[in-house]
Protein backbone atom coordinates (compact mmCIF):
# COMPACT_ATOMS: atom_id res chain seq x y z
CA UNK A 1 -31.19 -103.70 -44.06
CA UNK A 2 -34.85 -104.32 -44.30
CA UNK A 3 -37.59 -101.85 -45.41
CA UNK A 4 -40.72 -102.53 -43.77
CA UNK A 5 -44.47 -102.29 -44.42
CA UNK A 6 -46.90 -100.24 -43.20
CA UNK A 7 -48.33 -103.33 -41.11
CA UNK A 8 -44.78 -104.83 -39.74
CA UNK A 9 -44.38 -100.39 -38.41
CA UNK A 10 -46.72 -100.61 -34.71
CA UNK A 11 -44.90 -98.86 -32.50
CA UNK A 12 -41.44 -99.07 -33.78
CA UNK A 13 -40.87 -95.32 -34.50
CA UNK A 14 -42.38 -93.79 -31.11
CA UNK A 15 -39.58 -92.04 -29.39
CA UNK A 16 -37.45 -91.27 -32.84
CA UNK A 17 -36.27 -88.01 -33.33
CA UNK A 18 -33.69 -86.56 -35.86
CA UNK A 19 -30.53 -88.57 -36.13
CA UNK A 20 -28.89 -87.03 -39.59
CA UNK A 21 -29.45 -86.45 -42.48
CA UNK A 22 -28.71 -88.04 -46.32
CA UNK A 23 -27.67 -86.23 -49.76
CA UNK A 24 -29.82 -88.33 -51.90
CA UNK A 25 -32.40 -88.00 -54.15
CA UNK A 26 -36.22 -89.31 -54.05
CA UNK A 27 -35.48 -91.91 -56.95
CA UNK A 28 -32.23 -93.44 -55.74
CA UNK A 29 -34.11 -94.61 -52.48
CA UNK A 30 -37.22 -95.90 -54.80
CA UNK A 31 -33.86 -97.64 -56.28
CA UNK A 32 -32.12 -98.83 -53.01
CA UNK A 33 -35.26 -99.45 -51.07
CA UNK A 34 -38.45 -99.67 -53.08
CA UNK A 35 -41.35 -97.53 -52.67
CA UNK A 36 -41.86 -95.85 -49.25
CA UNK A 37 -43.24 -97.27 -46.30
CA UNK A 38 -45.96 -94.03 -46.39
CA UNK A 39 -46.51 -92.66 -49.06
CA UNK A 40 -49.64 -90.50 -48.04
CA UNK A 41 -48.82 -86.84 -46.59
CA UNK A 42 -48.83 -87.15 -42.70
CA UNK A 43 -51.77 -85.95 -40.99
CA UNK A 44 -49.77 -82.94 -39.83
CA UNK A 45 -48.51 -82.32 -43.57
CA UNK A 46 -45.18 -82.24 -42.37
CA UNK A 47 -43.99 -85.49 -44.40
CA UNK A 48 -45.15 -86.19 -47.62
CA UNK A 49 -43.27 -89.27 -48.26
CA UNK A 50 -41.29 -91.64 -45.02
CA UNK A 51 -39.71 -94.73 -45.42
CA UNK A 52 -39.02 -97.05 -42.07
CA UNK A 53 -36.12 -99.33 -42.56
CA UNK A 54 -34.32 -101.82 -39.78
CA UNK A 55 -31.25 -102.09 -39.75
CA UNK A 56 -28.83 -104.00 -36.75
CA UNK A 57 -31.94 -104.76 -35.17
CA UNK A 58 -32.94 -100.83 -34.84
CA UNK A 59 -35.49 -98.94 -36.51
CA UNK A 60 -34.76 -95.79 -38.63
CA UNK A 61 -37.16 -93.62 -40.71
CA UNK A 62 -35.95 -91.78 -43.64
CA UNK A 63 -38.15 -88.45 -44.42
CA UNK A 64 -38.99 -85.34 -45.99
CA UNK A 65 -39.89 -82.12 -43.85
CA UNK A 66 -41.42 -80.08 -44.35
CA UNK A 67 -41.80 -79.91 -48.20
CA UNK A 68 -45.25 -79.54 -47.97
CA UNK A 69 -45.48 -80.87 -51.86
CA UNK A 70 -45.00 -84.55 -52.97
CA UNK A 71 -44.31 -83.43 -56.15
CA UNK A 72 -41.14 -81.15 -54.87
CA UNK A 73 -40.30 -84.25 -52.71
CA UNK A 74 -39.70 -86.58 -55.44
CA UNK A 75 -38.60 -84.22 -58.30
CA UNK A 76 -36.03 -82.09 -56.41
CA UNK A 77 -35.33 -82.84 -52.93
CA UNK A 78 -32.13 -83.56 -52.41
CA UNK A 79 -31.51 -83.86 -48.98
CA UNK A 80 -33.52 -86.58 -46.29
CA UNK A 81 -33.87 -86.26 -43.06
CA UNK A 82 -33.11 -89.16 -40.48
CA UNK A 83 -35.01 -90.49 -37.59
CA UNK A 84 -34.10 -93.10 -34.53
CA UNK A 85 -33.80 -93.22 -31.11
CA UNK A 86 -30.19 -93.96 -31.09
CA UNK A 87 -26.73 -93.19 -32.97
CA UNK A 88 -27.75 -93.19 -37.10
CA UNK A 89 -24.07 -93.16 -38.30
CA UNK A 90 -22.96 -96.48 -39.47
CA UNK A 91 -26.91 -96.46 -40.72
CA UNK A 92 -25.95 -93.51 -42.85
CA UNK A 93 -22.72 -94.46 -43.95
CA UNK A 94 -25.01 -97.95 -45.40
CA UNK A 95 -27.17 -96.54 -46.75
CA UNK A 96 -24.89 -93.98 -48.60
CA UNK A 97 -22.82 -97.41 -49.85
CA UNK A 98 -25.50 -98.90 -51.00
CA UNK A 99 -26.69 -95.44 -53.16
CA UNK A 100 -23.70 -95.23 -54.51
CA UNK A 101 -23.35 -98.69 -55.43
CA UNK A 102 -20.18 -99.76 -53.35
């Protein structure tokens, strides 16, 4: 599992849609990931914070929606949203392991 940069992104996402979602907290994916990918709101306003990760060779994005506040985002949002264009689960169930440090 890989996060990537805004410049390694280019057309990766196109297509995703909502896959699942994660009970996690802003600061333990600062902890299992580093900072996110974006970190600006999305032109839209819809995302204040995304990160894109690979993982098996597919790309998944990890987001807020719909917050409309960064500050809400990473102070008490506890729930992420999940992005891909196919089957999230065994990304999930990583990326849970890894937050809770199995």
């Amino acid at each position: 599992m890989r996060k990537l940069e805004e410049d390694q992104v280019g057309k990766g996402t196109w297509g995703s849609s909502l896959k699942g979602y994660i009970k996690c907290t802003y600061q333990d994916l600062i902890r299992v990931l580093g900072e996110p990918t974006y970190s600006d709101p999305s032109g839209d306003n819809k995302v204040q914070k995304e990160w894109i990760v690979e993982y098996n060779k597919k790309v998944f994005t990890i987001y807020d929606w719909k917050t409309f506040d960064p500050e809400y985002t990473m102070t008490e949002l506890d729930e992420f949203h999940i992005g891909g264009k196919t089957s999230a689960y065994d990304f999930i169930r990583k990326l849970e392991e890894m937050i809770k440090g199995e």
